[in-house]
N, C-alpha and C. Protein backbone atom coordinates (compact mmCIF):
# COMPACT_ATOMS: atom_id res chain seq x y z
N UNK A 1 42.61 45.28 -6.90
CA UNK A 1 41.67 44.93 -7.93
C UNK A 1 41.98 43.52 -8.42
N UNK A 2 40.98 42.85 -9.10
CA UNK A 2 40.90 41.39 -9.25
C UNK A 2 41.84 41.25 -10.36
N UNK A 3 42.51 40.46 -10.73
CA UNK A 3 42.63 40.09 -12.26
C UNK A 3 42.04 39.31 -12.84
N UNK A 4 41.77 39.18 -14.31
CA UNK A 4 41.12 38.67 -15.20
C UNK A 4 40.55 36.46 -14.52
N UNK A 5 41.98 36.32 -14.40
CA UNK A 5 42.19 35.22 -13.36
C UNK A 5 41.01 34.82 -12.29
N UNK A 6 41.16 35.41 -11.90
CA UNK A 6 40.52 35.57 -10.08
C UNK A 6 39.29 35.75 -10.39
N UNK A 7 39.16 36.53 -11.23
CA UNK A 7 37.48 37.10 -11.55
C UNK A 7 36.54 35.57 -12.32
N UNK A 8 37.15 34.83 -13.05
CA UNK A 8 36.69 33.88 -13.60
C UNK A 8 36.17 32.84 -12.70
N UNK A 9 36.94 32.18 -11.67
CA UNK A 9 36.95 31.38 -10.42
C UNK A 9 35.68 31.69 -9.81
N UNK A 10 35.73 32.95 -9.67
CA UNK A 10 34.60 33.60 -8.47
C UNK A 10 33.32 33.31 -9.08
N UNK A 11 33.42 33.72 -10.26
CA UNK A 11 32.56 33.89 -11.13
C UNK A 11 31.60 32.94 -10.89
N UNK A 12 32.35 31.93 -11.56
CA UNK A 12 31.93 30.15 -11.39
C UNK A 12 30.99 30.29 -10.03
N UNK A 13 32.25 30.13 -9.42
CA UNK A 13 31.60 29.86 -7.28
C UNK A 13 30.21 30.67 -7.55
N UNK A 14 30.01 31.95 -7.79
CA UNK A 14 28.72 32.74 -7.76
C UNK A 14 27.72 31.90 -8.15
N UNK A 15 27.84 32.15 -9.75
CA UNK A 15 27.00 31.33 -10.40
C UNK A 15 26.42 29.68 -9.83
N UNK A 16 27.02 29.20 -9.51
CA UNK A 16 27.07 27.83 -8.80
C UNK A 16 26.18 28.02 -7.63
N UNK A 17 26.82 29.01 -6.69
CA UNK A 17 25.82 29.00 -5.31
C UNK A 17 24.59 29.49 -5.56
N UNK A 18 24.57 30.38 -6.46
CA UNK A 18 22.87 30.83 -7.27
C UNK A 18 22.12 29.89 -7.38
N UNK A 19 22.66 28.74 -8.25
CA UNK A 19 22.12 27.90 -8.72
C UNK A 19 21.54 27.05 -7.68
N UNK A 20 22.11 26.59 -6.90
CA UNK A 20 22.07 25.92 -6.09
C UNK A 20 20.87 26.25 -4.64
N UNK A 21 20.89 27.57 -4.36
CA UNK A 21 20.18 28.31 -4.23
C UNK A 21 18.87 28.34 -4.58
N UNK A 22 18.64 28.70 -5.70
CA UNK A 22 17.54 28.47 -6.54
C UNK A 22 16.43 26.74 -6.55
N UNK A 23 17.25 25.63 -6.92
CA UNK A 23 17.06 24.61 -6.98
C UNK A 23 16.27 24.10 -5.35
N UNK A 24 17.38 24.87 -4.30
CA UNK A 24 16.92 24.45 -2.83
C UNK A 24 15.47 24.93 -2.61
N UNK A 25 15.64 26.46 -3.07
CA UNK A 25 14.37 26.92 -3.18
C UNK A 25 12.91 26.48 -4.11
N UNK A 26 13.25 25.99 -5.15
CA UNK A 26 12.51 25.30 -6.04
C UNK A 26 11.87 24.09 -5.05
N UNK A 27 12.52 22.91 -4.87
CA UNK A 27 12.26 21.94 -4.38
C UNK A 27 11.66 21.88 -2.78
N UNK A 28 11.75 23.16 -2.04
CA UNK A 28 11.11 23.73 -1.01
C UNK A 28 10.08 23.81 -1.10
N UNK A 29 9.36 24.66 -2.16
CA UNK A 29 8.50 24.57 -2.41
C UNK A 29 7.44 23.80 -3.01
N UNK A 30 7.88 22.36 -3.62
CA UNK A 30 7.46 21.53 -4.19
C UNK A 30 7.01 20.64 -2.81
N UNK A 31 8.31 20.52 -1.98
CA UNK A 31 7.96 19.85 -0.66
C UNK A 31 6.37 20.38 0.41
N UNK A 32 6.46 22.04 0.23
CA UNK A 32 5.93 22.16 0.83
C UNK A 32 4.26 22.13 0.35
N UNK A 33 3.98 22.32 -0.80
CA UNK A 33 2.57 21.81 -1.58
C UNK A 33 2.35 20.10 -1.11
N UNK A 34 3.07 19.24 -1.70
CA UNK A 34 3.28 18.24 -1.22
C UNK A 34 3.05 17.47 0.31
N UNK A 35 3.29 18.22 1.30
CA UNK A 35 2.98 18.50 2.70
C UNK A 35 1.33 18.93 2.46
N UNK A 36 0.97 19.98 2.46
CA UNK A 36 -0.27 20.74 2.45
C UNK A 36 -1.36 19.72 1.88
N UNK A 37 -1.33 19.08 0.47
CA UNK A 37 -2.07 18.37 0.13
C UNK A 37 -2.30 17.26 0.93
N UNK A 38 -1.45 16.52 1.74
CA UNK A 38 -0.87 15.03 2.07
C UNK A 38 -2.10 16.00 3.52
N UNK A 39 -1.81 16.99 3.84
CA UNK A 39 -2.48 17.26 5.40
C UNK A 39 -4.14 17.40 4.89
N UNK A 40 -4.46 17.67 3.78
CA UNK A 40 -5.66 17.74 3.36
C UNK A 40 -6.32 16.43 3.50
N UNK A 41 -5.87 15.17 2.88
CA UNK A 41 -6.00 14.03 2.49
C UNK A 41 -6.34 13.01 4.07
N UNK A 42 -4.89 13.50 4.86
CA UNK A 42 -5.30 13.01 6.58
C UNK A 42 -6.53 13.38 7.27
N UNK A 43 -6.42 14.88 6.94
CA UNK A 43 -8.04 15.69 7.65
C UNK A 43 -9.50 14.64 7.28
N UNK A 44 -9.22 14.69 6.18
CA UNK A 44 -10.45 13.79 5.81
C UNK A 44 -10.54 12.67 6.35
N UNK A 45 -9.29 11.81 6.12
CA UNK A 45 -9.27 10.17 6.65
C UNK A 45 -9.80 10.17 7.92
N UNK A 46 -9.29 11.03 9.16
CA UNK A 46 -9.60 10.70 10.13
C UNK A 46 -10.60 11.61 10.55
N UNK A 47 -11.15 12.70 10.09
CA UNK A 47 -12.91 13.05 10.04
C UNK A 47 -13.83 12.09 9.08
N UNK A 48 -13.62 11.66 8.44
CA UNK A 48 -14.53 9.99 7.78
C UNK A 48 -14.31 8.93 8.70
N UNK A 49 -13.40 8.24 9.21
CA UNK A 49 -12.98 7.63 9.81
C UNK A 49 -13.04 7.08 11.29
N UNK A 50 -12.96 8.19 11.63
CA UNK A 50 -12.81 8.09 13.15
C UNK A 50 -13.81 9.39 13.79
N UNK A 51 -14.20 10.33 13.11
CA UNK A 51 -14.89 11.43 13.34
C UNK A 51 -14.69 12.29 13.98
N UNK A 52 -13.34 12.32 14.17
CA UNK A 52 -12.20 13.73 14.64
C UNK A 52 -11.43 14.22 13.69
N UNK A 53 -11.10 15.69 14.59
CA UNK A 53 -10.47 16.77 14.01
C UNK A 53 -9.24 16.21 14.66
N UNK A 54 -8.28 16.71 14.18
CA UNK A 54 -6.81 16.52 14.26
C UNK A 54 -6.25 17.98 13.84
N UNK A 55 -4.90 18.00 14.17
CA UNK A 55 -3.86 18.87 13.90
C UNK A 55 -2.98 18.63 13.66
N UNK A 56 -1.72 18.79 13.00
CA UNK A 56 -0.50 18.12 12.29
C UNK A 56 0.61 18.79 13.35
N UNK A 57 1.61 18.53 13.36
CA UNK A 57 2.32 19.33 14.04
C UNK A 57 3.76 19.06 13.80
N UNK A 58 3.95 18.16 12.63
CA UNK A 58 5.22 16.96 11.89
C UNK A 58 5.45 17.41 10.70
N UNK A 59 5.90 16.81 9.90
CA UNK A 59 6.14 15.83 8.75
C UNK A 59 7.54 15.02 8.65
N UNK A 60 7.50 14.22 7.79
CA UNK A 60 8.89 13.58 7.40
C UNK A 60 9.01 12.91 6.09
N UNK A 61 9.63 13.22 5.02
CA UNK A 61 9.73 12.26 3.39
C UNK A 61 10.37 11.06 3.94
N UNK A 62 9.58 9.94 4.18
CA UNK A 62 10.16 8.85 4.25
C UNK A 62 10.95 8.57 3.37
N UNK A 63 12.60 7.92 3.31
CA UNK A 63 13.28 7.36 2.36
C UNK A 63 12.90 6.42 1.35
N UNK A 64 13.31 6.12 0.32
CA UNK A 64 13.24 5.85 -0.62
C UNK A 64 12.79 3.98 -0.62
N UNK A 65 12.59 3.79 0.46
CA UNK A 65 12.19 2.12 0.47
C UNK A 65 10.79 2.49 0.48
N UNK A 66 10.37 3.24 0.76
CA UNK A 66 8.80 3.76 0.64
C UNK A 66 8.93 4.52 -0.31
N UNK A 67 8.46 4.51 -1.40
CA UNK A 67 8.70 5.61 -2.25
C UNK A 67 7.66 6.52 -2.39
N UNK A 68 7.73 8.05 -2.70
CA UNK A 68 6.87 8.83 -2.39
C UNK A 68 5.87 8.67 -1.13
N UNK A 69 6.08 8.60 -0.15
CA UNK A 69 5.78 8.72 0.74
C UNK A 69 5.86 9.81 1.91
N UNK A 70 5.09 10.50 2.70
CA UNK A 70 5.13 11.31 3.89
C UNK A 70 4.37 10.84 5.07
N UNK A 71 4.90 11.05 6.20
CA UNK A 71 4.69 10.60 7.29
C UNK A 71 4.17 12.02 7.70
N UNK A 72 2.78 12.07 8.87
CA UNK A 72 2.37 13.13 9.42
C UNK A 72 2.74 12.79 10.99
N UNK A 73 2.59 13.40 11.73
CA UNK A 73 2.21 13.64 13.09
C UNK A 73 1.56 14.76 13.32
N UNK A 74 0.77 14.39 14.31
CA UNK A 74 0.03 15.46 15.44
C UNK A 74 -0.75 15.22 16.12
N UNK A 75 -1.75 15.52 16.79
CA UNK A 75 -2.62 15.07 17.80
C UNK A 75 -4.26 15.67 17.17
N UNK A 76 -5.28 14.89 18.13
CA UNK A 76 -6.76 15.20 18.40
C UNK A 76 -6.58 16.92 18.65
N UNK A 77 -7.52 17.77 17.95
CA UNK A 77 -7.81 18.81 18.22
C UNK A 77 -8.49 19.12 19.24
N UNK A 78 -7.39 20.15 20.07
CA UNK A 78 -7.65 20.00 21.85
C UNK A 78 -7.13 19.16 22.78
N UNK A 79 -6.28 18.36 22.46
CA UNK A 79 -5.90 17.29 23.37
C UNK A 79 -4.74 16.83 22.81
N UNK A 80 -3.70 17.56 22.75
CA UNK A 80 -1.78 17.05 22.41
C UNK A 80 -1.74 15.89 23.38
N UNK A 81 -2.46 15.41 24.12
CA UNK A 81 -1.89 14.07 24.46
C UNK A 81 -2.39 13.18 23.91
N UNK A 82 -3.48 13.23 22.92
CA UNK A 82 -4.06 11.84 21.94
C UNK A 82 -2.90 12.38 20.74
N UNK A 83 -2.23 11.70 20.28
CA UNK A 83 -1.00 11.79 19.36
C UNK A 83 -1.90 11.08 18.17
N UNK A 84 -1.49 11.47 17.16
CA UNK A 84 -2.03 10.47 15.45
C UNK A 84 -0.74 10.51 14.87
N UNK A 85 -0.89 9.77 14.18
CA UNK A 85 0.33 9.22 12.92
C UNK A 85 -0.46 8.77 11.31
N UNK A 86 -0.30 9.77 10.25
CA UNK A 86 -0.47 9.08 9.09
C UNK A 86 0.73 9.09 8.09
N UNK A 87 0.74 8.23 7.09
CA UNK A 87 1.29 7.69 6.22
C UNK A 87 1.13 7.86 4.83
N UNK A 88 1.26 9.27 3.85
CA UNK A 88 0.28 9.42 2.87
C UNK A 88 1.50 8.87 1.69
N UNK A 89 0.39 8.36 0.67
CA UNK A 89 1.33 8.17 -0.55
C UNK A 89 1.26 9.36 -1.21
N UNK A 90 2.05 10.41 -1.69
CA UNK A 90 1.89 11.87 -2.77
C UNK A 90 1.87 11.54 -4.01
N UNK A 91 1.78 10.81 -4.61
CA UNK A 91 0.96 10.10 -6.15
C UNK A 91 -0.06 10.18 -6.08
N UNK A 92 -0.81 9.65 -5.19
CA UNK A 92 -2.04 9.20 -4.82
C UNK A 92 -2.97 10.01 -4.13
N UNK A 93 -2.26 10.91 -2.83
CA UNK A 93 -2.48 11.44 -1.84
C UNK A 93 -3.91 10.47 -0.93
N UNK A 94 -3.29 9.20 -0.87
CA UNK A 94 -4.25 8.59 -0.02
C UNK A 94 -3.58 8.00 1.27
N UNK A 95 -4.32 7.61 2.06
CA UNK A 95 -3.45 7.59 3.23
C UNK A 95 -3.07 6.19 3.38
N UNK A 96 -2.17 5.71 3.43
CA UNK A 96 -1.75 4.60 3.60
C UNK A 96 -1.97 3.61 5.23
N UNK A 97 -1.56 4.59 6.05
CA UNK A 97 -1.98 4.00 7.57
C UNK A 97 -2.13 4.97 8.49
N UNK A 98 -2.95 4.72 8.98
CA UNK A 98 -3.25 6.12 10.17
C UNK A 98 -3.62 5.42 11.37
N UNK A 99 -3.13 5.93 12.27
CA UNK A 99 -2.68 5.02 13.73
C UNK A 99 -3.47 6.83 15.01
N UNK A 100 -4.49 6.09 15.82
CA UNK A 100 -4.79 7.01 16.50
C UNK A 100 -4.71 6.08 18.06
N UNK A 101 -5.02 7.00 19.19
CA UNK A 101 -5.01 6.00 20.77
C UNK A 101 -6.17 4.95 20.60
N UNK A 102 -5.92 4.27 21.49
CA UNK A 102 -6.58 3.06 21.82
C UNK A 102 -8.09 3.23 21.92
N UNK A 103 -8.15 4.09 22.55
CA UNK A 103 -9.17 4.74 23.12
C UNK A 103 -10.40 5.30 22.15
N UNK A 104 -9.78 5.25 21.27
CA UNK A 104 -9.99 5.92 19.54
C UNK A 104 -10.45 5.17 19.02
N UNK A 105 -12.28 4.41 18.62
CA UNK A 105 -12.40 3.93 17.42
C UNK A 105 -12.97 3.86 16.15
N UNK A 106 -12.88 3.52 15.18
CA UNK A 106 -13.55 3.77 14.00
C UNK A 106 -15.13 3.70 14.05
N UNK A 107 -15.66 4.63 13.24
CA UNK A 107 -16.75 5.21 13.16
C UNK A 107 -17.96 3.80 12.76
N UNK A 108 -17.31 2.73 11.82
CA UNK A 108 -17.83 2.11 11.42
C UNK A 108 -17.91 0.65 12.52
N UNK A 109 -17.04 0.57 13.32
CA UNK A 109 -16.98 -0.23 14.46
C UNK A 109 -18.28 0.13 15.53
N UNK A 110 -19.09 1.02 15.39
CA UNK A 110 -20.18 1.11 16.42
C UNK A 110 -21.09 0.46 15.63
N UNK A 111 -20.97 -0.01 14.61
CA UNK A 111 -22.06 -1.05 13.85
C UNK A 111 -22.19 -2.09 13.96
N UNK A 112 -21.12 -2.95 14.10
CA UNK A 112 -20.45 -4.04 14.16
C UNK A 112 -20.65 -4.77 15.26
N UNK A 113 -21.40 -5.71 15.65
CA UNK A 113 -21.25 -6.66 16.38
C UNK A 113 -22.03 -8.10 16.38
């Protein structure tokens, strides 16, 4: 059996990994709304944009020289070999840069000449 001692220590450690626990889980979920919205925001850009469907198949929180920032990946819906890349700000949830193939062009470029 423990003594009074031993039991205090543990105690701590418990409480602590709970916590900690909790917080991971908290901020999981903050990430993952955060994600969801940012994929809402791309869908649009590049159905306004370019007039494709896409699929995500990424993410990444860019570091802190970008601040609030997420990076997407995924491709043209139906075709994993046309790859996309966007760039959303989560303040904003607007897309900062969205990069599709060559082959790929903006909707408003068939006007233009």
């Amino acid at each position: 059996m423990l003594d009074h001692k031993r039991r205090s220590p543990l105690a701590v450690l418990f409480t602590f990994s709970l916590i900690i626990v909790l917080l991971s889980a908290c901020m999981h979920s903050e990430q993952k709304e955060i994600v969801e919205k940012a994929e809402i925001a791309s869908l649009t850009y590049f159905k306004e944009t370019y007039g494709i469907d896409v699929e995500f198949t990424g993410h990444r929180f860019i570091p802190s020289d970008l601040p609030h920032t997420v990076s997407l990946t995924g491709h043209v819906k139906g075709n994993k070999s046309q790859e996309i890349f966007a760039m959303v700000d989560y303040d904003t949830y607007e897309v900062k840069t969205g990069s599709v193939p060559d082959d790929i062009q903006p909707l408003n470029s068939m006007y233009e000449d």
